[in-house]
N, C-alpha and C. Protein backbone atom coordinates (compact mmCIF):
# COMPACT_ATOMS: atom_id res chain seq x y z
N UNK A 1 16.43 -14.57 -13.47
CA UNK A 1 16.06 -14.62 -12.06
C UNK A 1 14.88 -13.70 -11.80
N UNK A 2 13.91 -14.35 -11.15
CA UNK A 2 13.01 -12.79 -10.68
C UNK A 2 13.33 -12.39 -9.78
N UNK A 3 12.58 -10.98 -9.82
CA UNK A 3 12.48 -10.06 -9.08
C UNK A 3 11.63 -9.84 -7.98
N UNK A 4 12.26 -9.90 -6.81
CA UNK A 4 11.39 -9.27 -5.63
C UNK A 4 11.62 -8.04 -4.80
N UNK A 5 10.39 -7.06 -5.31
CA UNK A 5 10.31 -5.74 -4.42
C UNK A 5 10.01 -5.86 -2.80
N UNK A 6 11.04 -5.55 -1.68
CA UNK A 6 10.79 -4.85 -0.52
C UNK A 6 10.95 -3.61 -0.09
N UNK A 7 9.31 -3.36 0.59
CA UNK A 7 9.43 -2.36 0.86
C UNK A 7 9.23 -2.08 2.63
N UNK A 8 9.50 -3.43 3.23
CA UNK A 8 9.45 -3.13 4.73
C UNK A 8 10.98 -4.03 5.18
N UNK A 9 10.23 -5.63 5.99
CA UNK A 9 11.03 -6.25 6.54
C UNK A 9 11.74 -7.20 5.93
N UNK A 10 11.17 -7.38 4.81
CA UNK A 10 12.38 -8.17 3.63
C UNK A 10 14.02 -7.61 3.67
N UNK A 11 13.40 -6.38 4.06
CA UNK A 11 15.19 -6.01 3.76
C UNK A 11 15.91 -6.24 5.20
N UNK A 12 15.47 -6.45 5.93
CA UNK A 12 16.12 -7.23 7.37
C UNK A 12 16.80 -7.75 7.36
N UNK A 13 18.11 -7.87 7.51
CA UNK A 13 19.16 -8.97 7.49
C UNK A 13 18.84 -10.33 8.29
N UNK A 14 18.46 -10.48 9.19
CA UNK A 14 17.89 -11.02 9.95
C UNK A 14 16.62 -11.88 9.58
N UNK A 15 16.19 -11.08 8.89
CA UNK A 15 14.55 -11.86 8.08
C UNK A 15 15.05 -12.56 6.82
N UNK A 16 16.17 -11.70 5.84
CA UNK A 16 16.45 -12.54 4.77
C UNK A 16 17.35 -13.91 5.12
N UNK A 17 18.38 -13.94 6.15
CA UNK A 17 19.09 -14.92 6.82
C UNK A 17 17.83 -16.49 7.24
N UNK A 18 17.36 -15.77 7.85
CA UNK A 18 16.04 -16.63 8.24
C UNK A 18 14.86 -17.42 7.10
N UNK A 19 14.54 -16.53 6.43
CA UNK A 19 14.08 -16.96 5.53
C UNK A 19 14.66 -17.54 4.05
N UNK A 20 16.14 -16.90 3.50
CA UNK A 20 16.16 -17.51 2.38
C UNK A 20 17.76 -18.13 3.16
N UNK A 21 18.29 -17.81 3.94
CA UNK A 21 19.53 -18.58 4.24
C UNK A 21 20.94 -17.50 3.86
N UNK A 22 20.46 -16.68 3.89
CA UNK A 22 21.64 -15.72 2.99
C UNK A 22 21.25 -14.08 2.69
N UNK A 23 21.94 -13.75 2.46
CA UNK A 23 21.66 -11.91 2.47
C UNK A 23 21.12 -11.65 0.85
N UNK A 24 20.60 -11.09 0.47
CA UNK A 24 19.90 -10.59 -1.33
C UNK A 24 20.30 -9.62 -1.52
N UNK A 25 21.23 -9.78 -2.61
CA UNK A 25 21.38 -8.49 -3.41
C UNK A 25 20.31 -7.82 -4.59
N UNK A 26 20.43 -6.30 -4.21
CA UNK A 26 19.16 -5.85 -5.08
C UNK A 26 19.62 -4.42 -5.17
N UNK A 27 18.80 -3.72 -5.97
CA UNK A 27 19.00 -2.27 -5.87
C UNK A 27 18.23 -1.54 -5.45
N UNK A 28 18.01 -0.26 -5.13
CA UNK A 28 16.61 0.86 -5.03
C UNK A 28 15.75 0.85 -6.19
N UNK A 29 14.66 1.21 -5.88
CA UNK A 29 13.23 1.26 -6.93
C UNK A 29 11.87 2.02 -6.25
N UNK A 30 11.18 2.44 -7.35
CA UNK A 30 10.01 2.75 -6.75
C UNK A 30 8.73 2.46 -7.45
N UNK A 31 8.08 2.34 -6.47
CA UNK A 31 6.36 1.61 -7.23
C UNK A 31 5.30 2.58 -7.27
N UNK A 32 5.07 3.29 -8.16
CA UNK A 32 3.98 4.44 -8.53
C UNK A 32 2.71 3.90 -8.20
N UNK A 33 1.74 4.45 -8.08
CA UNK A 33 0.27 4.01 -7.53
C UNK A 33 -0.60 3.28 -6.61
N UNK A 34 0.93 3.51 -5.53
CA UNK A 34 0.82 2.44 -4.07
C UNK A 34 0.88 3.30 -3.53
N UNK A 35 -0.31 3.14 -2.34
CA UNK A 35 0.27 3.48 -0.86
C UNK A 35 0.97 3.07 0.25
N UNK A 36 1.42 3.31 1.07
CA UNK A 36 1.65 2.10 2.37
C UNK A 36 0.90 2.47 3.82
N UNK A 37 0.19 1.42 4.16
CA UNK A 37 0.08 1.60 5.59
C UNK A 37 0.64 0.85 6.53
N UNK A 38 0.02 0.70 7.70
CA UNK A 38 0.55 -0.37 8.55
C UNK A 38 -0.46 -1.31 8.79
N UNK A 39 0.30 -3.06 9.41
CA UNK A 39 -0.98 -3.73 9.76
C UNK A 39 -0.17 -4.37 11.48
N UNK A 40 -1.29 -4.68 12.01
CA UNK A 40 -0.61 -5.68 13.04
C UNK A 40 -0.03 -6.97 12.59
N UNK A 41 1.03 -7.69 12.72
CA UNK A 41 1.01 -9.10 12.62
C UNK A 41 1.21 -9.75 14.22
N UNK A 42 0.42 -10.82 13.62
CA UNK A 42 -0.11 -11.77 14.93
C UNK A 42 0.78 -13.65 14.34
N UNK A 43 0.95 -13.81 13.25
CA UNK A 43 2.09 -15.27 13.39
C UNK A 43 3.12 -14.73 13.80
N UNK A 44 3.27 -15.88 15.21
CA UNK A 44 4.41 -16.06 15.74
C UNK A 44 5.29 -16.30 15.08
N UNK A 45 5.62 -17.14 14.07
CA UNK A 45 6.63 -16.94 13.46
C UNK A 45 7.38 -15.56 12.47
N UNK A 46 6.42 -14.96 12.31
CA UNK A 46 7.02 -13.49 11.55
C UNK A 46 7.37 -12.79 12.76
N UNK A 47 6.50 -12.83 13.37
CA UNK A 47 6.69 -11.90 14.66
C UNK A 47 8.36 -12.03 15.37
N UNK A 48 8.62 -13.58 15.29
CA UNK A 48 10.19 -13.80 15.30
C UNK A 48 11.24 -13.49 14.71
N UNK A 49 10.46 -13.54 13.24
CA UNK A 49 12.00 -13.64 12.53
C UNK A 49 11.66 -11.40 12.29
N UNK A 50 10.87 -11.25 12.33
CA UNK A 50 11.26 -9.59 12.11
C UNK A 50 11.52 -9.00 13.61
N UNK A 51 10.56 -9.37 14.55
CA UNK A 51 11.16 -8.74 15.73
C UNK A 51 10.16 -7.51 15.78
N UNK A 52 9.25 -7.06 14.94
CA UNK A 52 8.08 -5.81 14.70
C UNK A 52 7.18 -6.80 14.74
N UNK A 53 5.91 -5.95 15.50
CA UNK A 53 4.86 -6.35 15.63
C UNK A 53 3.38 -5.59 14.39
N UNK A 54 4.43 -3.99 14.20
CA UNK A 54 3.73 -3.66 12.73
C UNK A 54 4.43 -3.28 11.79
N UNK A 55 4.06 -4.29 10.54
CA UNK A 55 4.81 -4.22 9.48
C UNK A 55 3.77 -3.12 7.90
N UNK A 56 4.67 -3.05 7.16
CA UNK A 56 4.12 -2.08 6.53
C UNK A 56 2.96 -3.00 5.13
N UNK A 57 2.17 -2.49 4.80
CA UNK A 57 1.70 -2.90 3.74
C UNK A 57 1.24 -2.01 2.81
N UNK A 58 1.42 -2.09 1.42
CA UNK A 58 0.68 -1.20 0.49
C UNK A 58 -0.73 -2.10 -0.09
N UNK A 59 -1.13 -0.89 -0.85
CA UNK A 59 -2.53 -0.91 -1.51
C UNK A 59 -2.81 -0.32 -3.03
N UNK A 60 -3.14 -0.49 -4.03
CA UNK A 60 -3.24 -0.20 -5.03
C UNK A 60 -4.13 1.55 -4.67
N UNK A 61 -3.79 2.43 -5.32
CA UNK A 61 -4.28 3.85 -4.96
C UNK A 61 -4.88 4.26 -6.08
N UNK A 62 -4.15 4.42 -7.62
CA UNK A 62 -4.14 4.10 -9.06
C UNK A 62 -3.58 5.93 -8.97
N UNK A 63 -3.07 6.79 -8.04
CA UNK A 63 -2.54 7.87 -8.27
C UNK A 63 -1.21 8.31 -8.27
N UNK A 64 -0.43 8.49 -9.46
CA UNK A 64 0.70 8.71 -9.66
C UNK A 64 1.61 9.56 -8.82
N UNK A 65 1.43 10.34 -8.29
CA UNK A 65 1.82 10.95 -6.89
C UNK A 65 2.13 9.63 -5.74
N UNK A 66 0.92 8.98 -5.54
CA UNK A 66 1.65 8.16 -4.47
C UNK A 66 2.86 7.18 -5.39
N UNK A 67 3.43 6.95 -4.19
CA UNK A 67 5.38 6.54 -4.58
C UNK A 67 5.38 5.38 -3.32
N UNK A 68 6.44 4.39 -3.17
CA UNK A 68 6.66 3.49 -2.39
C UNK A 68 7.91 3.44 -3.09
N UNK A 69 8.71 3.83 -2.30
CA UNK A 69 10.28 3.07 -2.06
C UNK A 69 10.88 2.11 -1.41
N UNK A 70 11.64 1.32 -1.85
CA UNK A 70 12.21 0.25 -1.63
C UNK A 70 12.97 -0.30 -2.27
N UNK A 71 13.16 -1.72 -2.55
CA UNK A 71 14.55 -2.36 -2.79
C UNK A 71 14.09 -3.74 -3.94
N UNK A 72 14.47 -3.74 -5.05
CA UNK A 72 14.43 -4.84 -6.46
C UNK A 72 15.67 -6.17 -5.62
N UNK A 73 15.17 -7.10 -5.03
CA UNK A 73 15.92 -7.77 -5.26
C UNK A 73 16.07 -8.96 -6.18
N UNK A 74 17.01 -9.70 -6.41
CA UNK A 74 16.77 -11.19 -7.36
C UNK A 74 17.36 -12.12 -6.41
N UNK A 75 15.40 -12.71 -6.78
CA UNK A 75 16.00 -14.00 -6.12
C UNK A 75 15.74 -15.51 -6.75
N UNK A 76 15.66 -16.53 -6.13
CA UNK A 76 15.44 -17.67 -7.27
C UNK A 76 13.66 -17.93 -7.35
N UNK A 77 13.21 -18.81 -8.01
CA UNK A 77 12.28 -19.49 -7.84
C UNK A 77 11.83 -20.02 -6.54
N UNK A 78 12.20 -20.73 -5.86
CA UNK A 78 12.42 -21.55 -4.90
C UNK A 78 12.13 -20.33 -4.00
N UNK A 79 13.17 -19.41 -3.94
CA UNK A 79 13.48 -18.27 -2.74
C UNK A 79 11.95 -17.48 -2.92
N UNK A 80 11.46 -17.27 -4.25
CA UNK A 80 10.05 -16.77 -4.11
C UNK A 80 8.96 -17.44 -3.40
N UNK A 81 8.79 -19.37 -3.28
CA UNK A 81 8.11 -19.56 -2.55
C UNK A 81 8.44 -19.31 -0.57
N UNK A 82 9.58 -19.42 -0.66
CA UNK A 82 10.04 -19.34 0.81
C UNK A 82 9.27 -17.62 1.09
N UNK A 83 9.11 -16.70 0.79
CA UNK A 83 8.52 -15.21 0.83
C UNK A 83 7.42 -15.35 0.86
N UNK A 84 6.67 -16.11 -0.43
CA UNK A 84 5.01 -16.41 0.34
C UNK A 84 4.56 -17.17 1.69
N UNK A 85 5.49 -17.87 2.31
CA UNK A 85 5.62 -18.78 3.07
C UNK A 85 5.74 -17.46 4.50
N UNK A 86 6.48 -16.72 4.39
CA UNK A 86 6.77 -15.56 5.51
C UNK A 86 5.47 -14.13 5.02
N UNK A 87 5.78 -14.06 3.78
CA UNK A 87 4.43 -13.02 4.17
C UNK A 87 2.63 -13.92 4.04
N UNK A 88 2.79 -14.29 5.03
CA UNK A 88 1.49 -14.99 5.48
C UNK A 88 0.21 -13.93 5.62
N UNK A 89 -1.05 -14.77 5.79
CA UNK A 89 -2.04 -14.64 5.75
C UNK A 89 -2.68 -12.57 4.99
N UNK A 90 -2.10 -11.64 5.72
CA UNK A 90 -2.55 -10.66 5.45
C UNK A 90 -1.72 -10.09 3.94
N UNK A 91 -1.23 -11.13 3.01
CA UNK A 91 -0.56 -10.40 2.01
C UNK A 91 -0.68 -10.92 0.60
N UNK A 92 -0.74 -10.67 -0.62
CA UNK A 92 -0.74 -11.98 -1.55
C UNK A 92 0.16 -10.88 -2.57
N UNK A 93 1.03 -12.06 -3.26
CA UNK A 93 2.09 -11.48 -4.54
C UNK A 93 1.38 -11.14 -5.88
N UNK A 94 1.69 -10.37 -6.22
CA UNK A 94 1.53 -9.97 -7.91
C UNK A 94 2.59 -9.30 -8.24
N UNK A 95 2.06 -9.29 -9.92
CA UNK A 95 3.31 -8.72 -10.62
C UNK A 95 3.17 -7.30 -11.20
N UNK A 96 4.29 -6.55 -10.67
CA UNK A 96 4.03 -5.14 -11.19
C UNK A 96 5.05 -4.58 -12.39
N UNK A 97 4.77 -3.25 -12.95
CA UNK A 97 6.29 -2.98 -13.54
C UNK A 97 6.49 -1.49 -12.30
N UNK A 98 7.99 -1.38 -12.22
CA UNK A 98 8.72 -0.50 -11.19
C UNK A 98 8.90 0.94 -12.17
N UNK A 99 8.94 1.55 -11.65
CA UNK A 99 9.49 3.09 -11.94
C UNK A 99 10.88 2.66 -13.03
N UNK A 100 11.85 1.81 -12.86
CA UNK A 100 12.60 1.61 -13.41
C UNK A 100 13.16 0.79 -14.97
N UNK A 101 11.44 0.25 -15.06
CA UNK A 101 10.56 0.12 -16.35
C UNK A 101 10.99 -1.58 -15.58
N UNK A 102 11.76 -2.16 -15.09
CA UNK A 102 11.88 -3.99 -14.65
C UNK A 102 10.39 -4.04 -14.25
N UNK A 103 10.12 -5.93 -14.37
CA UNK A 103 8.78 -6.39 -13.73
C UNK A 103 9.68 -6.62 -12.49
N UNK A 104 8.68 -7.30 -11.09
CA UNK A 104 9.14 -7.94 -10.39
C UNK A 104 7.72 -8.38 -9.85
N UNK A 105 7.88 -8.94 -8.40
CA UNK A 105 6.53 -8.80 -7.51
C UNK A 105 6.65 -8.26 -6.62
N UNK A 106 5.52 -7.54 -6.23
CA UNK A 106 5.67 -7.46 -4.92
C UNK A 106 4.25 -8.14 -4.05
N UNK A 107 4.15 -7.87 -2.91
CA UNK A 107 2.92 -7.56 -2.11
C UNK A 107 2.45 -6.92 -1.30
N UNK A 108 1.06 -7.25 -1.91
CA UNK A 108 -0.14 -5.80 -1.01
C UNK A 108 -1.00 -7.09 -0.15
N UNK A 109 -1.95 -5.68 0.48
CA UNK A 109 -3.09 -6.51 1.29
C UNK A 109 -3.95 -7.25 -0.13
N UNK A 110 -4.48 -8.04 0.81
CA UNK A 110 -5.67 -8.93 0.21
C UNK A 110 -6.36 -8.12 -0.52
């Protein structure tokens, strides 16, 4: 199964219900050489299913000091396109390895 890192509104009960139909089990993790900031989102539809108008985003930094915590979940194939489908326009997936030596994806800004 892969792996998908959240580190904002993925972990929403509410957002995962909405988007994959069901709650994700996953564990804690952390992603070395990210930062996070914030962005506005403007689709109405995210704007619904999270209920925040700013959600968090990271950025490649390449400095081991910066840290991003969050959550490894597994989900299916399928459930990975439904995530590109919700993190729209300001985000795109790649594949990282975690502090915990697992791959997964996550996403940053453009």
């Amino acid at each position: 199964m892969p792996l998908l890192f959240s580190y904002g509104t993925l972990q929403l009960e509410q957002v995962q219900l909405e988007t994959f139909g069901r709650l994700l089990k996953g564990e804690k993790d952390i992603l070395e050489d990210y930062q996070l900031t914030m962005i506005e989102i403007t689709d109405p539809e995210v704007l619904r299913k999270s209920n925040q108008q700013f959600h968090p985003i990271i950025s490649f930094s390449g400095d081991k000091k910066d840290q991003v915590e969050g959550v490894l979940f597994e989900v299916t194939e399928e459930e990975i396109l439904l995530a590109d489908e919700y993190e729209v326009d300001d985000y795109k997936r790649v594949e990282v390895t975690f502090k915990s030596g697992k791959n997964g994806y996550i996403y940053i800004g453009k």
